[in-house]
Protein backbone atom coordinates (compact mmCIF):
# COMPACT_ATOMS: atom_id res chain seq x y z
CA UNK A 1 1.69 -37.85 17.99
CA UNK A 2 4.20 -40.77 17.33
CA UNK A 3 6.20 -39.11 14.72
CA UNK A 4 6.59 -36.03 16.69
CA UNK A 5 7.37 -37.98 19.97
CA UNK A 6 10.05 -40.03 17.42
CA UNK A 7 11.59 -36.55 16.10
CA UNK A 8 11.90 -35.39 19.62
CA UNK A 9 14.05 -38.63 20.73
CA UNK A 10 15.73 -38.27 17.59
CA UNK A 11 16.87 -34.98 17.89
CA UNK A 12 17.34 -35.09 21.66
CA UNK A 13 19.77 -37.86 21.48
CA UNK A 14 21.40 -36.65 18.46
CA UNK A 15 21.97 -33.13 20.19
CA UNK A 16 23.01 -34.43 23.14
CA UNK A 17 25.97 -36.61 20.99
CA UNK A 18 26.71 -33.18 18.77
CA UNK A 19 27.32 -31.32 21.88
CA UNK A 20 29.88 -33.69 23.40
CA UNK A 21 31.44 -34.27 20.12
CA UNK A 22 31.65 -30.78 19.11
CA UNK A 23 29.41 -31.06 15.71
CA UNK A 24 27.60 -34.02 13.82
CA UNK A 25 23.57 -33.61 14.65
CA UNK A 26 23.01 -34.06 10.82
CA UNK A 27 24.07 -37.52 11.25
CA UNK A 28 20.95 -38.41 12.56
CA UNK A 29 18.03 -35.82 12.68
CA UNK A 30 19.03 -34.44 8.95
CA UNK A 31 18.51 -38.27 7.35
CA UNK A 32 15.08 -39.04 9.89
CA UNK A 33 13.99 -35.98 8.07
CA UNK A 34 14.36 -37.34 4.61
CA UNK A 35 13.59 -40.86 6.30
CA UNK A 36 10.03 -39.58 7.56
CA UNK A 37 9.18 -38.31 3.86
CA UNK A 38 10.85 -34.22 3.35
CA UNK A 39 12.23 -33.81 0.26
CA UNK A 40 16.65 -33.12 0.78
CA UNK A 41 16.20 -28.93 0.36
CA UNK A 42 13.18 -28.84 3.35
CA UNK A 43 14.25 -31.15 5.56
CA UNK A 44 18.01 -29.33 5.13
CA UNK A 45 16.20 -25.51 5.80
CA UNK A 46 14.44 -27.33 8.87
CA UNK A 47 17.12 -29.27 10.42
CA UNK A 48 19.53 -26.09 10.17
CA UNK A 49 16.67 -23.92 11.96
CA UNK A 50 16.68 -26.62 14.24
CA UNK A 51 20.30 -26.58 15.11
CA UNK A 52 20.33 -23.22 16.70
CA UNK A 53 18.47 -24.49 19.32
CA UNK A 54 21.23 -26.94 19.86
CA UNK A 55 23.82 -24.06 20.17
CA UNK A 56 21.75 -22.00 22.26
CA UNK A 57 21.45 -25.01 24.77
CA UNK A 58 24.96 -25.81 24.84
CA UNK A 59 25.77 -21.88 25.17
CA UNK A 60 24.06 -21.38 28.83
CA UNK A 61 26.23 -24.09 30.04
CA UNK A 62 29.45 -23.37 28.02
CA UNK A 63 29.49 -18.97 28.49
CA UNK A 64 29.33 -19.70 32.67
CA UNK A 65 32.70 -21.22 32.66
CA UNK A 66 34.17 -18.02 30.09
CA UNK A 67 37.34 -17.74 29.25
CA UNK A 68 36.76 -16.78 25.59
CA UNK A 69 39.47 -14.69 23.29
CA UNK A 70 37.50 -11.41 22.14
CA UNK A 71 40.20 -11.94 18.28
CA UNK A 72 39.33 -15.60 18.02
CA UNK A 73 35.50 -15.05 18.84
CA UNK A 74 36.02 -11.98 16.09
CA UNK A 75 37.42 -14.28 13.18
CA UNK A 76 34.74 -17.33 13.98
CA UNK A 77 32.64 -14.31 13.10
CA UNK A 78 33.84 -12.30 10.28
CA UNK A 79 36.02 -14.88 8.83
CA UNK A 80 33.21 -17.57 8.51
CA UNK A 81 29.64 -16.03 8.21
CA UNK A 82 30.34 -15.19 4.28
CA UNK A 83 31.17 -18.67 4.11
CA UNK A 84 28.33 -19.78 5.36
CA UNK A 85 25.80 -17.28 3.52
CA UNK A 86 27.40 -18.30 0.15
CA UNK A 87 27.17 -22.30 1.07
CA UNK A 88 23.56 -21.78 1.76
CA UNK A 89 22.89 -20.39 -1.54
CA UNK A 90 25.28 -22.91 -3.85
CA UNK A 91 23.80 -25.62 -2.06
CA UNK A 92 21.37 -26.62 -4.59
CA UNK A 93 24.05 -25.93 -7.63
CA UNK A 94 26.20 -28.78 -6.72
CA UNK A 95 26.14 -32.22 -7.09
CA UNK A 96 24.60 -34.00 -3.68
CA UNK A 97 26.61 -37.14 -4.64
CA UNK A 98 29.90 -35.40 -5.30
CA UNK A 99 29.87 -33.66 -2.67
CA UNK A 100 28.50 -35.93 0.02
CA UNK A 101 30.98 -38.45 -0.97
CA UNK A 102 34.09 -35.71 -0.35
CA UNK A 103 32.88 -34.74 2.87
CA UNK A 104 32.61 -38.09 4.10
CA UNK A 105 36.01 -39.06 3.29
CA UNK A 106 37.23 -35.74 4.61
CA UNK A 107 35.08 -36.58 8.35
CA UNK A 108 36.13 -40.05 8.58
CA UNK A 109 39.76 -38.89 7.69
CA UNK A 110 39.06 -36.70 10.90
CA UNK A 111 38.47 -39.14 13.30
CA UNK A 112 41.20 -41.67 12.06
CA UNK A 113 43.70 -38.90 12.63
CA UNK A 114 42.95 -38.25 15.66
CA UNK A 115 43.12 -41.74 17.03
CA UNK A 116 46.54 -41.85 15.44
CA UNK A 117 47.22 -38.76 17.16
CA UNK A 118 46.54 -39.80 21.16
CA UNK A 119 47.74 -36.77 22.85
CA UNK A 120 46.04 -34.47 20.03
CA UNK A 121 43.74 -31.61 22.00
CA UNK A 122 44.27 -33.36 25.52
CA UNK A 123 46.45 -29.84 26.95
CA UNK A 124 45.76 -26.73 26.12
CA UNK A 125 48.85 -25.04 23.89
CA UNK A 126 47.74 -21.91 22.34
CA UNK A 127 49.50 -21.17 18.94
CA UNK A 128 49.40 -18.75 15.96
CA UNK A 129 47.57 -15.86 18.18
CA UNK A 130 49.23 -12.93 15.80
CA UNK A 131 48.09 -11.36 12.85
CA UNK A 132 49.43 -14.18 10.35
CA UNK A 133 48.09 -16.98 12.33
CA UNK A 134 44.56 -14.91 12.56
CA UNK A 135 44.13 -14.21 9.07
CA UNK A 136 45.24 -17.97 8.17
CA UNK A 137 42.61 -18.55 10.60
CA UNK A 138 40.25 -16.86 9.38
CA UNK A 139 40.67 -18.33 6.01
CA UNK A 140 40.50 -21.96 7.07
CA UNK A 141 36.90 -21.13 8.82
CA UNK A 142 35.86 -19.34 6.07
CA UNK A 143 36.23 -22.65 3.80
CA UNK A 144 34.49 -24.76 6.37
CA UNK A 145 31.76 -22.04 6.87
CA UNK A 146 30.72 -22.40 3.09
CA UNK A 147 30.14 -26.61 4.13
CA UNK A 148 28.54 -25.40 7.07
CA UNK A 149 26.41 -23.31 4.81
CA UNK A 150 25.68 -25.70 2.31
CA UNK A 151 25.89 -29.47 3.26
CA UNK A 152 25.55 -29.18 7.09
CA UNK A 153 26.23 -32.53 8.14
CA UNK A 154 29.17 -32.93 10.61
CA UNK A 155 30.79 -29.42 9.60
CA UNK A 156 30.86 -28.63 13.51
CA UNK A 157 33.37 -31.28 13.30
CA UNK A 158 36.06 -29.74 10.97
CA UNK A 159 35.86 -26.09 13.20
CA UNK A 160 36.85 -28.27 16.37
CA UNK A 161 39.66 -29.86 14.48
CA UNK A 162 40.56 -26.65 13.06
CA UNK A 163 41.07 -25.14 16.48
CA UNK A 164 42.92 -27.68 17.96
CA UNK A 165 45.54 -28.15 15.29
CA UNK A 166 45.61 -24.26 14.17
CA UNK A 167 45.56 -22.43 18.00
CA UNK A 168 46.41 -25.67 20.03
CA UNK A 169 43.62 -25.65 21.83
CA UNK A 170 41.50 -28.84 24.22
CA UNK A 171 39.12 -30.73 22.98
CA UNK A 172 37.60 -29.24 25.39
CA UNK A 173 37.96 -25.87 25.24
CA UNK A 174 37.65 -25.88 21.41
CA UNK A 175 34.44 -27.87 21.27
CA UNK A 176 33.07 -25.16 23.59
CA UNK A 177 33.77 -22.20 20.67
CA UNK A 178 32.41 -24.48 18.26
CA UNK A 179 28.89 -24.78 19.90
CA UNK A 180 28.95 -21.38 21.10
CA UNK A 181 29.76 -19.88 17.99
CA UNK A 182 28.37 -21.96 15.04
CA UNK A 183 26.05 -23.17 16.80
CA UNK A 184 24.49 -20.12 17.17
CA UNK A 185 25.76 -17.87 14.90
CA UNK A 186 26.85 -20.20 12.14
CA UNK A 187 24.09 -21.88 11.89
CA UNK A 188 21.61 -18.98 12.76
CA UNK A 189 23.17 -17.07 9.56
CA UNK A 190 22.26 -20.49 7.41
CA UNK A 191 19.25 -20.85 8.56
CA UNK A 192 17.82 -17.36 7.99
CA UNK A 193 19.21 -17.73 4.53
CA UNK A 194 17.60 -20.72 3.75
CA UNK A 195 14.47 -20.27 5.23
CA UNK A 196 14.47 -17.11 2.57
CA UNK A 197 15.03 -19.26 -0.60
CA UNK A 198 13.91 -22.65 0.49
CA UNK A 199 10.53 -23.97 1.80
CA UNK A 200 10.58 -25.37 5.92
CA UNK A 201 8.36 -27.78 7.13
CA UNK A 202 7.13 -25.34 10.38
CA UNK A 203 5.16 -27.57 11.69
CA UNK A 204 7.70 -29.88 12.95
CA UNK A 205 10.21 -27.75 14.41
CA UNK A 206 8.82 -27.32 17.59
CA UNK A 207 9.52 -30.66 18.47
CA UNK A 208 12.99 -30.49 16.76
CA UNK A 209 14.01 -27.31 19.18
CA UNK A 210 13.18 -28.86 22.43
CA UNK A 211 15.31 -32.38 21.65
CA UNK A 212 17.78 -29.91 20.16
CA UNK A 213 17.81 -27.61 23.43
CA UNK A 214 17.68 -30.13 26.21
CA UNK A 215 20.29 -32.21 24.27
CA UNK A 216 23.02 -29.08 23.46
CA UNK A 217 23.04 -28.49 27.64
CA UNK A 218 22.69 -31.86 28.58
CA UNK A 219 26.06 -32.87 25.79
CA UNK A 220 27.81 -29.54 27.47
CA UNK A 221 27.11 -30.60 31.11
CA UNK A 222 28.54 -34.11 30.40
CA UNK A 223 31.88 -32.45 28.56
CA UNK A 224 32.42 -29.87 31.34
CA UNK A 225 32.00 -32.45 33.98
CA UNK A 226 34.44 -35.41 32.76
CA UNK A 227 36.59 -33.43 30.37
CA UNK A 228 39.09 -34.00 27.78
CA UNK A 229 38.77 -38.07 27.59
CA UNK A 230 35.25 -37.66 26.73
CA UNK A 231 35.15 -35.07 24.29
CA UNK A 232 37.52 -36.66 21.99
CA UNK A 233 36.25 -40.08 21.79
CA UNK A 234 33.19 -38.88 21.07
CA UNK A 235 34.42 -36.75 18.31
CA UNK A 236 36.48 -39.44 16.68
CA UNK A 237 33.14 -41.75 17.34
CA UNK A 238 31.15 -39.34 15.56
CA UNK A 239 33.68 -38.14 12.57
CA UNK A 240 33.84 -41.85 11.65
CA UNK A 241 29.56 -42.23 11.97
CA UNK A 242 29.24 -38.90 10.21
CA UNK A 243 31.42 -39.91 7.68
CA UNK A 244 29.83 -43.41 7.11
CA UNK A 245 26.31 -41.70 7.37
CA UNK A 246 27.43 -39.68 4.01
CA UNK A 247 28.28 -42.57 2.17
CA UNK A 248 24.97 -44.09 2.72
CA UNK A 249 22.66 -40.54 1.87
CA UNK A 250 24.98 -40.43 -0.95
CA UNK A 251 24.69 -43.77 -2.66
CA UNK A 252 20.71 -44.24 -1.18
């Protein structure tokens, strides 16, 4: 009863964070996992499973307010979900270390950039809505779908950064696709495919939806209610703790 009761705070508080921030849940529930005894490949197929639960969550709040582009909602789609199929079967071909350490360096570079950056993502200024800036589009999601896929941890993070420097969009509004989008379908896609090849520990996961749910709508209430301000400094607060959190799994 006291590890599940743990998990649940864990993942409710960790949800609740990913939501505002826009991605980064694997910060904390993916390394309690491995903390409370799964070996890296389970508690990876669990805590993706898990994270759908944080996009659904975030998605009854996020779809009332609307305002979603039917070509960018296309691209998140068909430009990404190959990514993320492949990254969820590669996974376990490349080195943790390696690749832990790149990411990290990658998410902390995030958030430093966009503390340099203080006006980055606080007005909307949609850009690159042709068929050049699409496709380009759909490339760059493609490469962070394949991280999504594979590593998990913080990739949420690189889609909302992607869609405020490539369409100009808010914090905001572009934390809103994100959960909406690979929350659900992202992270659905990886976590059929890895509940295929890899083993998931079903008994917890109950536990893990519920903090995962109440935190996804409780972090989209919170960003829909005091905006812009917010969102990004939680982002760049969890980039940087994402990023810091890698360097530990990856040297532990």
């Amino acid at each position: 009863m006291f590890e599940q009761i743990l998990l649940f705070f864990i993942s409710l508080i960790a949800n609740t964070l990913s939501s505002l921030a826009g991605g980064g849940a694997g910060l904390l529930q993916l390394p309690a996992l491995i903390f409370l005894g799964l070996p890296f490949g389970i508690a990876l197929a669990t805590h993706k499973i898990a994270s759908v639960a944080l996009g659904l969550g975030a998605s009854i709040k996020h779809l009332k307010n609307g305002g979603y582009r039917w070509q960018l909602v296309t691209i998140m789609i068909a430009g990404a979900l190959p990514g993320v199929v492949l990254g969820a079967n590669v996974i376990l071909q490349i080195p943790e270390k390696i690749a832990m350490v790149s990411l990290g360096i990658l998410t902390i570079g995030l958030g430093i950039y966009s503390i340099l950056k203080p006006d980055l993502g606080m007005k909307e200024n949609m850009r690159n809505l042709d068929l050049r800036g699409y496709l380009l589009g759909a490339l760059g999601l493609f490469v962070i779908g394949v991280l999504n896929g594979s590593l998990t941890s913080g990739t949420g993070l690189f889609v909302t950064m992607w869609l405020i420097g490539w369409f100009g969009m808010s914090y905001t509004r572009a934390v809103s696709y994100t959960l909406v989008m690979v929350g659900v379908l992202w992270n659905g896609a990886g976590a059929i495919t890895l509940a295929i090849i890899h083993q998931v520990k079903w008994e917890w996961l109950l536990v893990l939806l519920a903090g995962s749910f109440i935190g996804g709508y409780l972090g989209a209430y919170l960003a829909l209610a005091k905006g812009n301000i917010l969102v990004k400094r939680s982002f760049e607060t969890m980039t940087i703790l994402s990023g810091i959190g890698l360097f530990i799994k990856a040297f532990n």
